[in-house]
Protein backbone atom coordinates (compact mmCIF):
# COMPACT_ATOMS: atom_id res chain seq x y z
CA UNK A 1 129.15 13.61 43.69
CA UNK A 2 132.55 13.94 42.39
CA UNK A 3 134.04 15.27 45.28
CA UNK A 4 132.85 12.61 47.96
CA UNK A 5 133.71 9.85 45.39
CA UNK A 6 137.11 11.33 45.16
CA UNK A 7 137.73 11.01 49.04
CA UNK A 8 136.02 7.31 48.58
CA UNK A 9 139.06 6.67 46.28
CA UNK A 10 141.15 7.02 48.97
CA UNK A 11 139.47 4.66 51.31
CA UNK A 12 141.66 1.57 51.61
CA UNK A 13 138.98 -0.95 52.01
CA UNK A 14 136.76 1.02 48.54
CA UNK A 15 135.09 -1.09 45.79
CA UNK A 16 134.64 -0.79 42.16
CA UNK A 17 130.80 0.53 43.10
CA UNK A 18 130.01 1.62 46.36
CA UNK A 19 126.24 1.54 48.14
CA UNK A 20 126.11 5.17 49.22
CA UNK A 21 123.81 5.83 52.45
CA UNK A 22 122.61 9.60 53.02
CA UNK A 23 122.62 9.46 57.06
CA UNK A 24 120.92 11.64 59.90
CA UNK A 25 118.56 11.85 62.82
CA UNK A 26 115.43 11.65 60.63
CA UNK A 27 113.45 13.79 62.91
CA UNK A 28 116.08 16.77 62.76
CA UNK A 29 116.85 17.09 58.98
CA UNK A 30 115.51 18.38 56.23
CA UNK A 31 114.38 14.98 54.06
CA UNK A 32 113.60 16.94 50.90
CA UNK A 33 117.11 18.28 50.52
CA UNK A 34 118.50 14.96 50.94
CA UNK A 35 115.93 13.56 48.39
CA UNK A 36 117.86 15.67 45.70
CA UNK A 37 121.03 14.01 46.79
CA UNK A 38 119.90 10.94 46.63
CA UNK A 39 118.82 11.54 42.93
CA UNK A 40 121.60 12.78 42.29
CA UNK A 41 124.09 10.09 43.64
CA UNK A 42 121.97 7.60 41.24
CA UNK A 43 121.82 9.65 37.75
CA UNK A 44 125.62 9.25 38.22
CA UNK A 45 125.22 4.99 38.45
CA UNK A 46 125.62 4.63 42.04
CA UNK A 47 123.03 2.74 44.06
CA UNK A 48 122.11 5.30 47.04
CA UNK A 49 119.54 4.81 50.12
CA UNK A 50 118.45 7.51 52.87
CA UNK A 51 118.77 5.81 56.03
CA UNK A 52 118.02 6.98 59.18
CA UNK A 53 121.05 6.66 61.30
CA UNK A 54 119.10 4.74 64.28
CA UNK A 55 118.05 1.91 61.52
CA UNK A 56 121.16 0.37 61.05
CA UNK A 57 122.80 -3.29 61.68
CA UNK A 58 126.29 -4.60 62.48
CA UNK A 59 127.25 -7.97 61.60
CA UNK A 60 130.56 -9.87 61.27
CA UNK A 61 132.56 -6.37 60.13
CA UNK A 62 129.50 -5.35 57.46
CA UNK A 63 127.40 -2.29 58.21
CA UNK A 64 123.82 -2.10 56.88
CA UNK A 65 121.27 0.03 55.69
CA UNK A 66 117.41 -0.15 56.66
CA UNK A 67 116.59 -1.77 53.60
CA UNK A 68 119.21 -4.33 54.46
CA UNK A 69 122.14 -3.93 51.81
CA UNK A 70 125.48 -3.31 52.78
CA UNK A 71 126.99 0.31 53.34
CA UNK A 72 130.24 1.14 51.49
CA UNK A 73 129.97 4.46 52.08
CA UNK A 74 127.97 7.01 54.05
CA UNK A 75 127.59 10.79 53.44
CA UNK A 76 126.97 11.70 57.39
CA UNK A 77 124.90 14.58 58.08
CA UNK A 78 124.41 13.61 61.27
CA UNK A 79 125.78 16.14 63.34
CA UNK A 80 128.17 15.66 66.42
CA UNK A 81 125.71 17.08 69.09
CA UNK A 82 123.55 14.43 67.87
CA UNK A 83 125.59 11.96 67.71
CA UNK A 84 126.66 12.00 71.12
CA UNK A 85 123.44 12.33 72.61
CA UNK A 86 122.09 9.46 71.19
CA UNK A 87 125.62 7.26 71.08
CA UNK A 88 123.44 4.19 72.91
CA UNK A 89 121.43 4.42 70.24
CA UNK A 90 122.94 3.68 67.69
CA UNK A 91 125.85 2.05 68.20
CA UNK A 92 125.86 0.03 64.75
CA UNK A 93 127.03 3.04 63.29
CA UNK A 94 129.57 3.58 65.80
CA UNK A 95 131.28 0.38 65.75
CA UNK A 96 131.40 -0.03 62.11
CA UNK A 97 133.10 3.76 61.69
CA UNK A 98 135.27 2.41 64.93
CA UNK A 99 136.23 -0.48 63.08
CA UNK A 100 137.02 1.34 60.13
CA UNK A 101 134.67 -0.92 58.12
CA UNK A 102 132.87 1.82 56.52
CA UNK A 103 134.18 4.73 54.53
CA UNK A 104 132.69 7.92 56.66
CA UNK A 105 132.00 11.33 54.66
CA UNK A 106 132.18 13.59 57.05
CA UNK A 107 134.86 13.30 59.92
CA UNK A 108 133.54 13.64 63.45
CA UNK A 109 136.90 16.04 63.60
CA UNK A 110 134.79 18.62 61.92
CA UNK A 111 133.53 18.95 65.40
CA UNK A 112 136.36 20.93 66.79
CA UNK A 113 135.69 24.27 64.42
CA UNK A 114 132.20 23.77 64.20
CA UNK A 115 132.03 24.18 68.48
CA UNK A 116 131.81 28.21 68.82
CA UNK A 117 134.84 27.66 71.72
CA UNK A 118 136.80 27.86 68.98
CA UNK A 119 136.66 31.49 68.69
CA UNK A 120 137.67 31.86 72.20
CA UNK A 121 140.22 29.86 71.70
CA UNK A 122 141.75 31.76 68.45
CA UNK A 123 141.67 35.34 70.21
CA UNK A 124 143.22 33.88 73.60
CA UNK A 125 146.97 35.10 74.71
CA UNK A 126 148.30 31.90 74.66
CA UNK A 127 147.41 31.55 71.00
CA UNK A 128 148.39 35.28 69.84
CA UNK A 129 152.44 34.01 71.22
CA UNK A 130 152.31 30.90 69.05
CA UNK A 131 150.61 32.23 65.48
CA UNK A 132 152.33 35.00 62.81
CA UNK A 133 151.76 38.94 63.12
CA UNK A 134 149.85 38.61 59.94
CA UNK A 135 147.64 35.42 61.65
CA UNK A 136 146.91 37.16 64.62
CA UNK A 137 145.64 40.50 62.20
CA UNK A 138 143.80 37.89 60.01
CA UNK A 139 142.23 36.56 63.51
CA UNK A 140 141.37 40.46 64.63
CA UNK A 141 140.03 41.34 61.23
CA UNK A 142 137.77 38.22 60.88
CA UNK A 143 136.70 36.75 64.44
CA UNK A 144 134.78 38.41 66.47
CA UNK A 145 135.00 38.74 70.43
CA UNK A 146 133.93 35.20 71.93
CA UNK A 147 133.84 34.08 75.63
CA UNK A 148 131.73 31.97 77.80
CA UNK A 149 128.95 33.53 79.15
CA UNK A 150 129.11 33.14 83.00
CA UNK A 151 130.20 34.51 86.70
CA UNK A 152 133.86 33.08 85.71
CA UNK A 153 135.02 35.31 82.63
CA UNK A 154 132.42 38.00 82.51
CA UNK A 155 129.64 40.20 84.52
CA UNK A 156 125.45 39.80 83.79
CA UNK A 157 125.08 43.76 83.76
CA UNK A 158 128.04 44.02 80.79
CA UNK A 159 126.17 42.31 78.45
CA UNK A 160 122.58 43.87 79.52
CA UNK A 161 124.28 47.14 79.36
CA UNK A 162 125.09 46.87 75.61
CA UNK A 163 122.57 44.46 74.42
CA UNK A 164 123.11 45.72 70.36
CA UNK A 165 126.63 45.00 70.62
CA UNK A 166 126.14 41.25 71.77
CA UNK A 167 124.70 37.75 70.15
CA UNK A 168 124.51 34.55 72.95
CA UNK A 169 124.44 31.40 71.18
CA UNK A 170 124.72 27.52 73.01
CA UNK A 171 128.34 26.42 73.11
CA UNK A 172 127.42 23.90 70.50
CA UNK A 173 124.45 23.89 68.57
CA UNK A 174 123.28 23.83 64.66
CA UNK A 175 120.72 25.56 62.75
CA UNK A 176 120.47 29.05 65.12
CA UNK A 177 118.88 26.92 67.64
CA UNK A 178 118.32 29.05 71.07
CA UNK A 179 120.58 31.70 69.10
CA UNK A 180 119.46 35.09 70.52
CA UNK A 181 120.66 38.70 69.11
CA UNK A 182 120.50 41.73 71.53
CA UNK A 183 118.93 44.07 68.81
CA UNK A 184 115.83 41.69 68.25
CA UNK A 185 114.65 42.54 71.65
CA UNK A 186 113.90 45.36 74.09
CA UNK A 187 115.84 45.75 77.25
CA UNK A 188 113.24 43.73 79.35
CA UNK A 189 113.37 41.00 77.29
CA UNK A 190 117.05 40.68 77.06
CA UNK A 191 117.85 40.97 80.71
CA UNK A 192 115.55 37.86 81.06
CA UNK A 193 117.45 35.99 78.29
CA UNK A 194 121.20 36.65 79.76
CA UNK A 195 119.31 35.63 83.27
CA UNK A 196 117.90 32.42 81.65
CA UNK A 197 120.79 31.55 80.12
CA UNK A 198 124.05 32.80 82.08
CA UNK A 199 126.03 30.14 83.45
CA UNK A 200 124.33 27.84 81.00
CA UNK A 201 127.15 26.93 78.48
CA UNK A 202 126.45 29.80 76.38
CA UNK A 203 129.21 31.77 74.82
CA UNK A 204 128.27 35.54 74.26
CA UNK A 205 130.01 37.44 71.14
CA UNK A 206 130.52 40.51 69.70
CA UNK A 207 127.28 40.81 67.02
CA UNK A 208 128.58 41.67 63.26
CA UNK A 209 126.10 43.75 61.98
CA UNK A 210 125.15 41.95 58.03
CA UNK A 211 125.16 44.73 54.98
CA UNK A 212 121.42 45.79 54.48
CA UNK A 213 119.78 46.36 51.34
CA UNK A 214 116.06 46.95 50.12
CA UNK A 215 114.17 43.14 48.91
CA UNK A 216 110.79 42.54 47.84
CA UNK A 217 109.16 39.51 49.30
CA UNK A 218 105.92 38.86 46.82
CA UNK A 219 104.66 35.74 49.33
CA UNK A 220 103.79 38.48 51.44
CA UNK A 221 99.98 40.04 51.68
CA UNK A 222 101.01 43.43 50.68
CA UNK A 223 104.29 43.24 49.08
CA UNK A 224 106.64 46.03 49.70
CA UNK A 225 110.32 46.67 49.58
CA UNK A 226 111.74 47.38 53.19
CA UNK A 227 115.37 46.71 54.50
CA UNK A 228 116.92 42.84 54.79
CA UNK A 229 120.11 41.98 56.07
CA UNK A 230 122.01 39.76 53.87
CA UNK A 231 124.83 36.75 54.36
CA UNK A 232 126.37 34.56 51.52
CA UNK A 233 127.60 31.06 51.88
CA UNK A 234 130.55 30.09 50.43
CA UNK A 235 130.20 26.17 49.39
CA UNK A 236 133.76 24.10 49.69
CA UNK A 237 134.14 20.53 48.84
CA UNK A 238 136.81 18.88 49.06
CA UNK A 239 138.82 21.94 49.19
CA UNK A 240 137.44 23.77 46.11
CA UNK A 241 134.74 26.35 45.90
CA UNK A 242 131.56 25.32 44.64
CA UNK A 243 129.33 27.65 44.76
CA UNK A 244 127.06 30.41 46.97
CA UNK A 245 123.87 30.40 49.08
CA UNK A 246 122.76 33.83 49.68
CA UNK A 247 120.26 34.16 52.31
CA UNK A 248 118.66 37.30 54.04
CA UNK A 249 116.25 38.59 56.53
CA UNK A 250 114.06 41.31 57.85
CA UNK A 251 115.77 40.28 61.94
CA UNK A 252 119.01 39.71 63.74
CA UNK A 253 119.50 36.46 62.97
CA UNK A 254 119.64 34.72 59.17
CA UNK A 255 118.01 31.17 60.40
CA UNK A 256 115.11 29.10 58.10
CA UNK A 257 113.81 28.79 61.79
CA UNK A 258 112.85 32.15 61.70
CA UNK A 259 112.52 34.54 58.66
CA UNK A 260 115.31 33.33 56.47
CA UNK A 261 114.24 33.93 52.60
CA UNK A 262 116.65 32.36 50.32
CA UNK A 263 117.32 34.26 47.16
CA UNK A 264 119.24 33.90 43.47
CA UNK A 265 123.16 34.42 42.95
CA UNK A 266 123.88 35.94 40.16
CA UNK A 267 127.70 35.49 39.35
CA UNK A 268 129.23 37.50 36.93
CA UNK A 269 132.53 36.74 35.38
CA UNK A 270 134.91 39.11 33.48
CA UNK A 271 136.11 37.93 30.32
CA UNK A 272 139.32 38.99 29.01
CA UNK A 273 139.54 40.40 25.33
């Protein structure tokens, strides 16, 4: 809460206490987790609403919520993708962040790093002449192999050839959505995803193989350890850390879509005598 109402402060048209609106496509979220927001937005005395980003109206400059009270400020979750596929839609919201009549949480310029081109785009020549020696190792270390996955910058029997080494994912997508890794699947199988998908805006890259270590998962019928791979998410707002999601998964791909178990973070911190 602090952190969005410190970027509020900045907001040029802000008032002493803002209507907060929790925003997305209601039929591609997750309306629990925003439930917990929106309790948490009004133990801190802020009147909050989850809105449904098709269910708002735009009159003379004011931006409203479903429930019909003015927006001062919305916490978008909507993502771009959405967005733009549904722009006709909902064009209320549009023309109020246009307009600048609503503080927006959540630039639409966050689109340019989330869209996986990105990683192309880091590892390319003409961006190796224009960063640092130490960039360009931090960009080597830390980004993995990226291009698009068609007749124009690669060839169909490469990426058969060395299905473990690969993951295809859309060029922009959320949530691991028609994400595919090579070492889920047998050789048939993968040869008819690269043939489904090539030339398809799909970016293949090089497939970072997660740290694996032995889990219990008691929801099953016979409960046994056996092997997960693991990934931890590193939580910044505003610029400052706060706090880890640590996720694993018995397959290729760490996705609540598929096999995802979410697990505890313990955090240990050394004190100094």
């Amino acid at each position: 809460m602090k952190s969005l109402m410190d970027i509020y402060a900045t907001y040029e048209k802000k008032v002493d206490h803002p209507y907060v609106v929790i925003t997305d496509f209601m039929d591609h979220c997750c309306v629990n987790e925003f439930k917990e927001f929106d309790e948490r937005f009004k133990k801190a005395g802020y009147e909050a609403e989850i809105c449904n980003i098709r269910d708002m109206t735009y009159r003379d400059g004011v931006l409203y919520s479903a429930a019909g009270h003015p927006i001062d400020v919305i916490y978008r979750r909507a993502v771009t993708c959405d967005i733009m596929a549904h722009y006709q839609e909902i064009q209320p919201f549009i023309q109020a962040v246009k307009d600048q009549n609503v503080c927006l949480i959540g630039s639409i310029c966050t689109q340019i790093p989330h869209n996986k081109w990105l990683f192309k785009i880091l590892r390319d020549k003409a961006t190796q002449n224009i960063l640092t020696e130490e960039e360009n190792k931090f960009v080597e270390e830390h980004i993995p192999y990226t291009n698009l996955m068609d007749s124009r910058f690669c060839s169909m029997d490469a990426i058969m050839d060395e299905k473990d080494r690969w993951i295809i994912k859309p060029l922009d997508s959320y949530a691991s959505q028609g994400v595919f890794a090579g070492i889920d699947y047998s050789d048939d199988d993968w040869e008819e995803i690269v043939t489904r998908h090539w030339n398809k805006n799909y970016i293949y890259q090089e497939y970072y193989h997660p740290y694996r270590t032995d889990n219990i998962c008691f929801r099953d019928a016979h409960a046994q350890f056996q092997p997960y791979t693991n990934m931890s998410g590193l939580y910044v707002y505003n610029g400052e850390f706060a706090g880890i999601y640590s996720r694993l998964s018995t397959g290729g791909i760490i996705s609540s879509q598929y096999n995802e178990r979410a697990v505890a973070t313990l955090v240990m911190k050394e004190e100094k005598l």
